[in-house]
C-alpha atoms as a PDB file:
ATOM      1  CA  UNK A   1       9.946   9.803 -11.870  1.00  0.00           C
ATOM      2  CA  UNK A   2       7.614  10.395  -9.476  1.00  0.00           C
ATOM      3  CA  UNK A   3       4.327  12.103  -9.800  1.00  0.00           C
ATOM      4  CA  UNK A   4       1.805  12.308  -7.354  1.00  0.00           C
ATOM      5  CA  UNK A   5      -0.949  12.442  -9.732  1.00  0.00           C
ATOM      6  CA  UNK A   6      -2.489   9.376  -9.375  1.00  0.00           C
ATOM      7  CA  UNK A   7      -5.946  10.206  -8.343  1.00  0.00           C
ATOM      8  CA  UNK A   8      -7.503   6.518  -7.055  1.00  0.00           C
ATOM      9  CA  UNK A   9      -4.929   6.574  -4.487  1.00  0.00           C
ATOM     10  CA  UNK A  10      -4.608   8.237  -0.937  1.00  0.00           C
ATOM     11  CA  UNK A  11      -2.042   8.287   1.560  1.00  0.00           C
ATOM     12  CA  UNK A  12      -4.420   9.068   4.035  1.00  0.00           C
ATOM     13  CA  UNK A  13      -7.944   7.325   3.498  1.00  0.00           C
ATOM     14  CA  UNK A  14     -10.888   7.144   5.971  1.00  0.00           C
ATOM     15  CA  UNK A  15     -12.259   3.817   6.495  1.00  0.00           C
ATOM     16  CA  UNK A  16     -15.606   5.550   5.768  1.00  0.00           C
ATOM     17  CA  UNK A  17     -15.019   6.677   2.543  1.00  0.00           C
ATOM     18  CA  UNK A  18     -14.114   3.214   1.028  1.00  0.00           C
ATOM     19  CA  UNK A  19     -16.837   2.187  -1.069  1.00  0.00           C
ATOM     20  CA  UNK A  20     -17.311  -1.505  -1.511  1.00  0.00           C
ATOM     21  CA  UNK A  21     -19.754  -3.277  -3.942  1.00  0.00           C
ATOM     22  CA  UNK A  22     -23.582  -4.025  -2.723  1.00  0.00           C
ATOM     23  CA  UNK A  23     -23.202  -1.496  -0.290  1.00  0.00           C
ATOM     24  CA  UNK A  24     -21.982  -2.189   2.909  1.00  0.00           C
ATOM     25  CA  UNK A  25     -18.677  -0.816   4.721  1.00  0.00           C
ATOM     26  CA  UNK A  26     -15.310  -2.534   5.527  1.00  0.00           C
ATOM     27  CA  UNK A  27     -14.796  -3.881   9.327  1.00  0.00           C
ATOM     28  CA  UNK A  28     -12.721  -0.934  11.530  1.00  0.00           C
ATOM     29  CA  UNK A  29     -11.407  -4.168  13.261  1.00  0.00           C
ATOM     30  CA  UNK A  30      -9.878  -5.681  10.442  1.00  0.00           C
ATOM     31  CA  UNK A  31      -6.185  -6.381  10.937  1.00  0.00           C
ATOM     32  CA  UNK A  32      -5.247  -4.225   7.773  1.00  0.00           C
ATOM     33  CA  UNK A  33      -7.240  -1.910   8.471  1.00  0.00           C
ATOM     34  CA  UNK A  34      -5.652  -1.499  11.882  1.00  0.00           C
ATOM     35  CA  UNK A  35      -2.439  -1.727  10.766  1.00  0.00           C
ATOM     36  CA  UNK A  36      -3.422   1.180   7.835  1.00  0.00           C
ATOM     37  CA  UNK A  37      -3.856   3.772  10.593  1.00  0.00           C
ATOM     38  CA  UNK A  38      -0.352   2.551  12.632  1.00  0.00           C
ATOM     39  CA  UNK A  39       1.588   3.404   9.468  1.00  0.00           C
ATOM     40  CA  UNK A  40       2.487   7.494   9.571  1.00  0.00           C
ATOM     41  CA  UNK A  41       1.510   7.445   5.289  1.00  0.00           C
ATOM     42  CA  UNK A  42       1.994  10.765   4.951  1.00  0.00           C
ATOM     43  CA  UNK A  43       5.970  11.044   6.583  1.00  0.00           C
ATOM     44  CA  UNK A  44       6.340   7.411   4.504  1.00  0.00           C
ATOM     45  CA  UNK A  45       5.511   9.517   1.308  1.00  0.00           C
ATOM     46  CA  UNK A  46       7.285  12.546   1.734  1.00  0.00           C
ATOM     47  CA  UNK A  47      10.188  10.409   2.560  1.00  0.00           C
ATOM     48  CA  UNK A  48       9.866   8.104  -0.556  1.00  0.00           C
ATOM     49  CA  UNK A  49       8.968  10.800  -3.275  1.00  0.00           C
ATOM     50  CA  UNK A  50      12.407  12.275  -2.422  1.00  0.00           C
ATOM     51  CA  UNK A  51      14.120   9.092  -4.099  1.00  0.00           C
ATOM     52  CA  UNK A  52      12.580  10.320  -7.595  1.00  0.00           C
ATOM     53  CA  UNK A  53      13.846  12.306 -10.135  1.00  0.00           C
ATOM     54  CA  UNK A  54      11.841  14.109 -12.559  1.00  0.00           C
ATOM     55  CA  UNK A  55      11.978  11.891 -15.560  1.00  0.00           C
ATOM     56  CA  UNK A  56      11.094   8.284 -16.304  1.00  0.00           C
ATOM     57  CA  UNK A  57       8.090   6.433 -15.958  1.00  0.00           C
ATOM     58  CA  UNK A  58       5.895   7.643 -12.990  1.00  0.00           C
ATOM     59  CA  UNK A  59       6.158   5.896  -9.878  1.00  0.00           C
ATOM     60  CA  UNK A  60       3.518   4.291  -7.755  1.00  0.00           C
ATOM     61  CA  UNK A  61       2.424   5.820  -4.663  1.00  0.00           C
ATOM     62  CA  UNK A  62       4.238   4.905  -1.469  1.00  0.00           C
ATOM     63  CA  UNK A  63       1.224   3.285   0.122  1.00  0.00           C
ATOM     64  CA  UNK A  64       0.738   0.899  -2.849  1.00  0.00           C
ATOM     65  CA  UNK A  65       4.567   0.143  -3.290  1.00  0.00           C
ATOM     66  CA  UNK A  66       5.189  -0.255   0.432  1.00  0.00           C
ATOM     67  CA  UNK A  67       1.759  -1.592   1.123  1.00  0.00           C
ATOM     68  CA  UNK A  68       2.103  -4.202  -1.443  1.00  0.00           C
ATOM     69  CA  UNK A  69       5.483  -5.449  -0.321  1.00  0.00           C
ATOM     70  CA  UNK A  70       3.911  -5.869   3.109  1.00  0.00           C
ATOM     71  CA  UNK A  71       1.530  -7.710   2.281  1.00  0.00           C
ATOM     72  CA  UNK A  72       3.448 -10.257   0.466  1.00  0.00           C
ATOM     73  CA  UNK A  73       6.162 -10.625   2.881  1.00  0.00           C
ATOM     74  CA  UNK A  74       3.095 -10.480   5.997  1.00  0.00           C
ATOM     75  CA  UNK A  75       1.128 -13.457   3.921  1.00  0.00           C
ATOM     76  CA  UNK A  76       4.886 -14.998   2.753  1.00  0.00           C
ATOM     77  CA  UNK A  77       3.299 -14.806  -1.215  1.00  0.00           C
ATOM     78  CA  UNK A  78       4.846 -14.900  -4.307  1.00  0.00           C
ATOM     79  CA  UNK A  79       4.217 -11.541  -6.545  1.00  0.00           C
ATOM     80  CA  UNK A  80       1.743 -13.302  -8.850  1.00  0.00           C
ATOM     81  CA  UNK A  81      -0.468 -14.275  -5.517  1.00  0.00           C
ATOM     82  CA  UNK A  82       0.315 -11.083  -3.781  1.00  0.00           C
ATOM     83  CA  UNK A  83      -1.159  -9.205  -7.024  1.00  0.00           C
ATOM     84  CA  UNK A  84      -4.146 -11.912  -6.809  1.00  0.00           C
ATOM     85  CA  UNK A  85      -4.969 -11.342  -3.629  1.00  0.00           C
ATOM     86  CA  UNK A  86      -4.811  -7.440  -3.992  1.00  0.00           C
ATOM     87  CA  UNK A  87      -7.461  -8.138  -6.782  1.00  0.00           C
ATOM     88  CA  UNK A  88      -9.762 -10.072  -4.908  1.00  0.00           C
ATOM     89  CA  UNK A  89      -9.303  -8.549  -1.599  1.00  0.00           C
ATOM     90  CA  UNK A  90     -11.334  -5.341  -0.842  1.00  0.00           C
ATOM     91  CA  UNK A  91      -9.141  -4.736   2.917  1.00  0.00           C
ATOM     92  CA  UNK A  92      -6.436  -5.346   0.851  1.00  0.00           C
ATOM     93  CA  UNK A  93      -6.996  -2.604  -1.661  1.00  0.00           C
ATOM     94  CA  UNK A  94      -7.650  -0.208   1.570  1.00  0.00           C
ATOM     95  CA  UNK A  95      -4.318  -1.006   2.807  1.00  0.00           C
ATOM     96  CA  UNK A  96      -2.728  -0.163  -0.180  1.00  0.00           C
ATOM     97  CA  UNK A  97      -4.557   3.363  -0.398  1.00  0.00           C
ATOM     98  CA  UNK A  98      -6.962   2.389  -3.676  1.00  0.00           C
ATOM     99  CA  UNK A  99     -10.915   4.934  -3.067  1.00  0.00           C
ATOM    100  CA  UNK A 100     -12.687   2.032  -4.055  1.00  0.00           C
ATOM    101  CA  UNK A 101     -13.055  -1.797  -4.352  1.00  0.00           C
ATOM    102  CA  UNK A 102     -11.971  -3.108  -8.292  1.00  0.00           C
ATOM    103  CA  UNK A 103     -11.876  -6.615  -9.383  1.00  0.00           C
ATOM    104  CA  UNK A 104      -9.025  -4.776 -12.056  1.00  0.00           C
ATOM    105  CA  UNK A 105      -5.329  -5.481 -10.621  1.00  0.00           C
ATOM    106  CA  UNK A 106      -3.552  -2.481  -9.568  1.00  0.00           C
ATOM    107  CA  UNK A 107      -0.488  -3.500 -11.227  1.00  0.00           C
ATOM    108  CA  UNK A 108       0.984  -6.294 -13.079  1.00  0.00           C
ATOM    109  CA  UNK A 109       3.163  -8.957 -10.676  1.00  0.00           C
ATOM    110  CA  UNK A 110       6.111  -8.299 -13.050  1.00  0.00           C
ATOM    111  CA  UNK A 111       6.169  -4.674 -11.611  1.00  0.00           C
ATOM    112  CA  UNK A 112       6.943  -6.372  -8.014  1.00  0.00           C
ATOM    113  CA  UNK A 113      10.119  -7.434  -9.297  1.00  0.00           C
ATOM    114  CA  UNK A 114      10.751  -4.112 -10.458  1.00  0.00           C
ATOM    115  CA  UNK A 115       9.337  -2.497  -7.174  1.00  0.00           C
ATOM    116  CA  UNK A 116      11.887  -0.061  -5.703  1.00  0.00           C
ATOM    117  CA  UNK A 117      11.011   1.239  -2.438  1.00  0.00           C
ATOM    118  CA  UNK A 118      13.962   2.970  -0.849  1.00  0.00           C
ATOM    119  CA  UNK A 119      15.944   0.646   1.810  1.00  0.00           C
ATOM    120  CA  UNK A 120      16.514   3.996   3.764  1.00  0.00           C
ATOM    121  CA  UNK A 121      13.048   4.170   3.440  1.00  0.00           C
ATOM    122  CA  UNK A 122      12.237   0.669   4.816  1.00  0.00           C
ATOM    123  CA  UNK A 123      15.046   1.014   7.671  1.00  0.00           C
ATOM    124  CA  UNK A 124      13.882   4.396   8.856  1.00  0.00           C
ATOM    125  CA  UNK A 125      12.690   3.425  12.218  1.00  0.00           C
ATOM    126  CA  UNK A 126      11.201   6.632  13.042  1.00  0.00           C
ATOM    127  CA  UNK A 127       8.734   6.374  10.457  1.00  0.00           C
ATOM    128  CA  UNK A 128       7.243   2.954  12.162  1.00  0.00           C
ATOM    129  CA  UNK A 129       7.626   2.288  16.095  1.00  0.00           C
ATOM    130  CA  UNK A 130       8.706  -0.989  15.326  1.00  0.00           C
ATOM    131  CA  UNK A 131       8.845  -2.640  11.762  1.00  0.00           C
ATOM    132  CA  UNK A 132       8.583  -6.044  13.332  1.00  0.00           C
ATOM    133  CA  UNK A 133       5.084  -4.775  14.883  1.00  0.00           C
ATOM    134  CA  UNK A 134       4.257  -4.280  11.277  1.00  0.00           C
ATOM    135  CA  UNK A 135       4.982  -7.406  10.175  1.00  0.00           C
ATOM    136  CA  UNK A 136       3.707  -9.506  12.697  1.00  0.00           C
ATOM    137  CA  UNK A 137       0.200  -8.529  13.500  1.00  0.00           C
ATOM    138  CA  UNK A 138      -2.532 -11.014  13.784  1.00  0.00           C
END
């Protein structure tokens, strides 16, 4: 099922309003941050919340399902590193849409397994320019 109620996520976050421990602010330059504003969130989760019905377990957001499976194939990590990472990493937790730096994990690694993000979804090239710009960024 999916339910857009999850309230620490956005598909649409400014940089600004991220707040990060001991003050401070992320880097605009930062590659995931860059590559956060190429990604059209907003068509990515209209498009994925259509693959839902309305019962079952809620689904996660499109920007932390999709998010999280770029950064593990972008960083070539195994789901248990990918969700490590994601806990450590405040840019990280940007990309994937959370308000606000946690050292909590977002998820459990045996949920990547379990991840569905459309393939229609994933193919759609007129959501992204060019998926192989997204995945091969600095």
């Amino acid at each position: 099922m999916y339910s857009n109620r999850r309230k620490t996520l956005q598909t649409v976050l400014p940089l600004f309003d991220f707040k990060v421990p001991f003050g401070g602010a992320l880097d605009a330059e930062n590659r995931w941050v860059t590559l956060a504003t190429l990604i059209p969130w907003d068509e990515v989760e209209a498009d994925y919340c259509r693959h839902f019905g309305d019962t079952g377990n809620d689904a996660y957001p499109a920007r932390m399902a999709l998010g999280a499976l770029i950064i593990k194939e972008r960083l070539k990590l195994t789901d248990e590193e990918t969700v490590a990472q994601l806990r450590e990493n405040p840019y990280l937790q940007y990309f994937i849409g959370l308000k606000e730096y946690t050292t909590k994990a977002p998820f459990d690694a045996s949920l990547m397994v379990q991840c569905s993000v459309p393939q229609s979804l994933i193919l759609n090239l007129s959501l992204f320019t060019s998926i192989s710009m997204v995945f091969s960024l600095p």
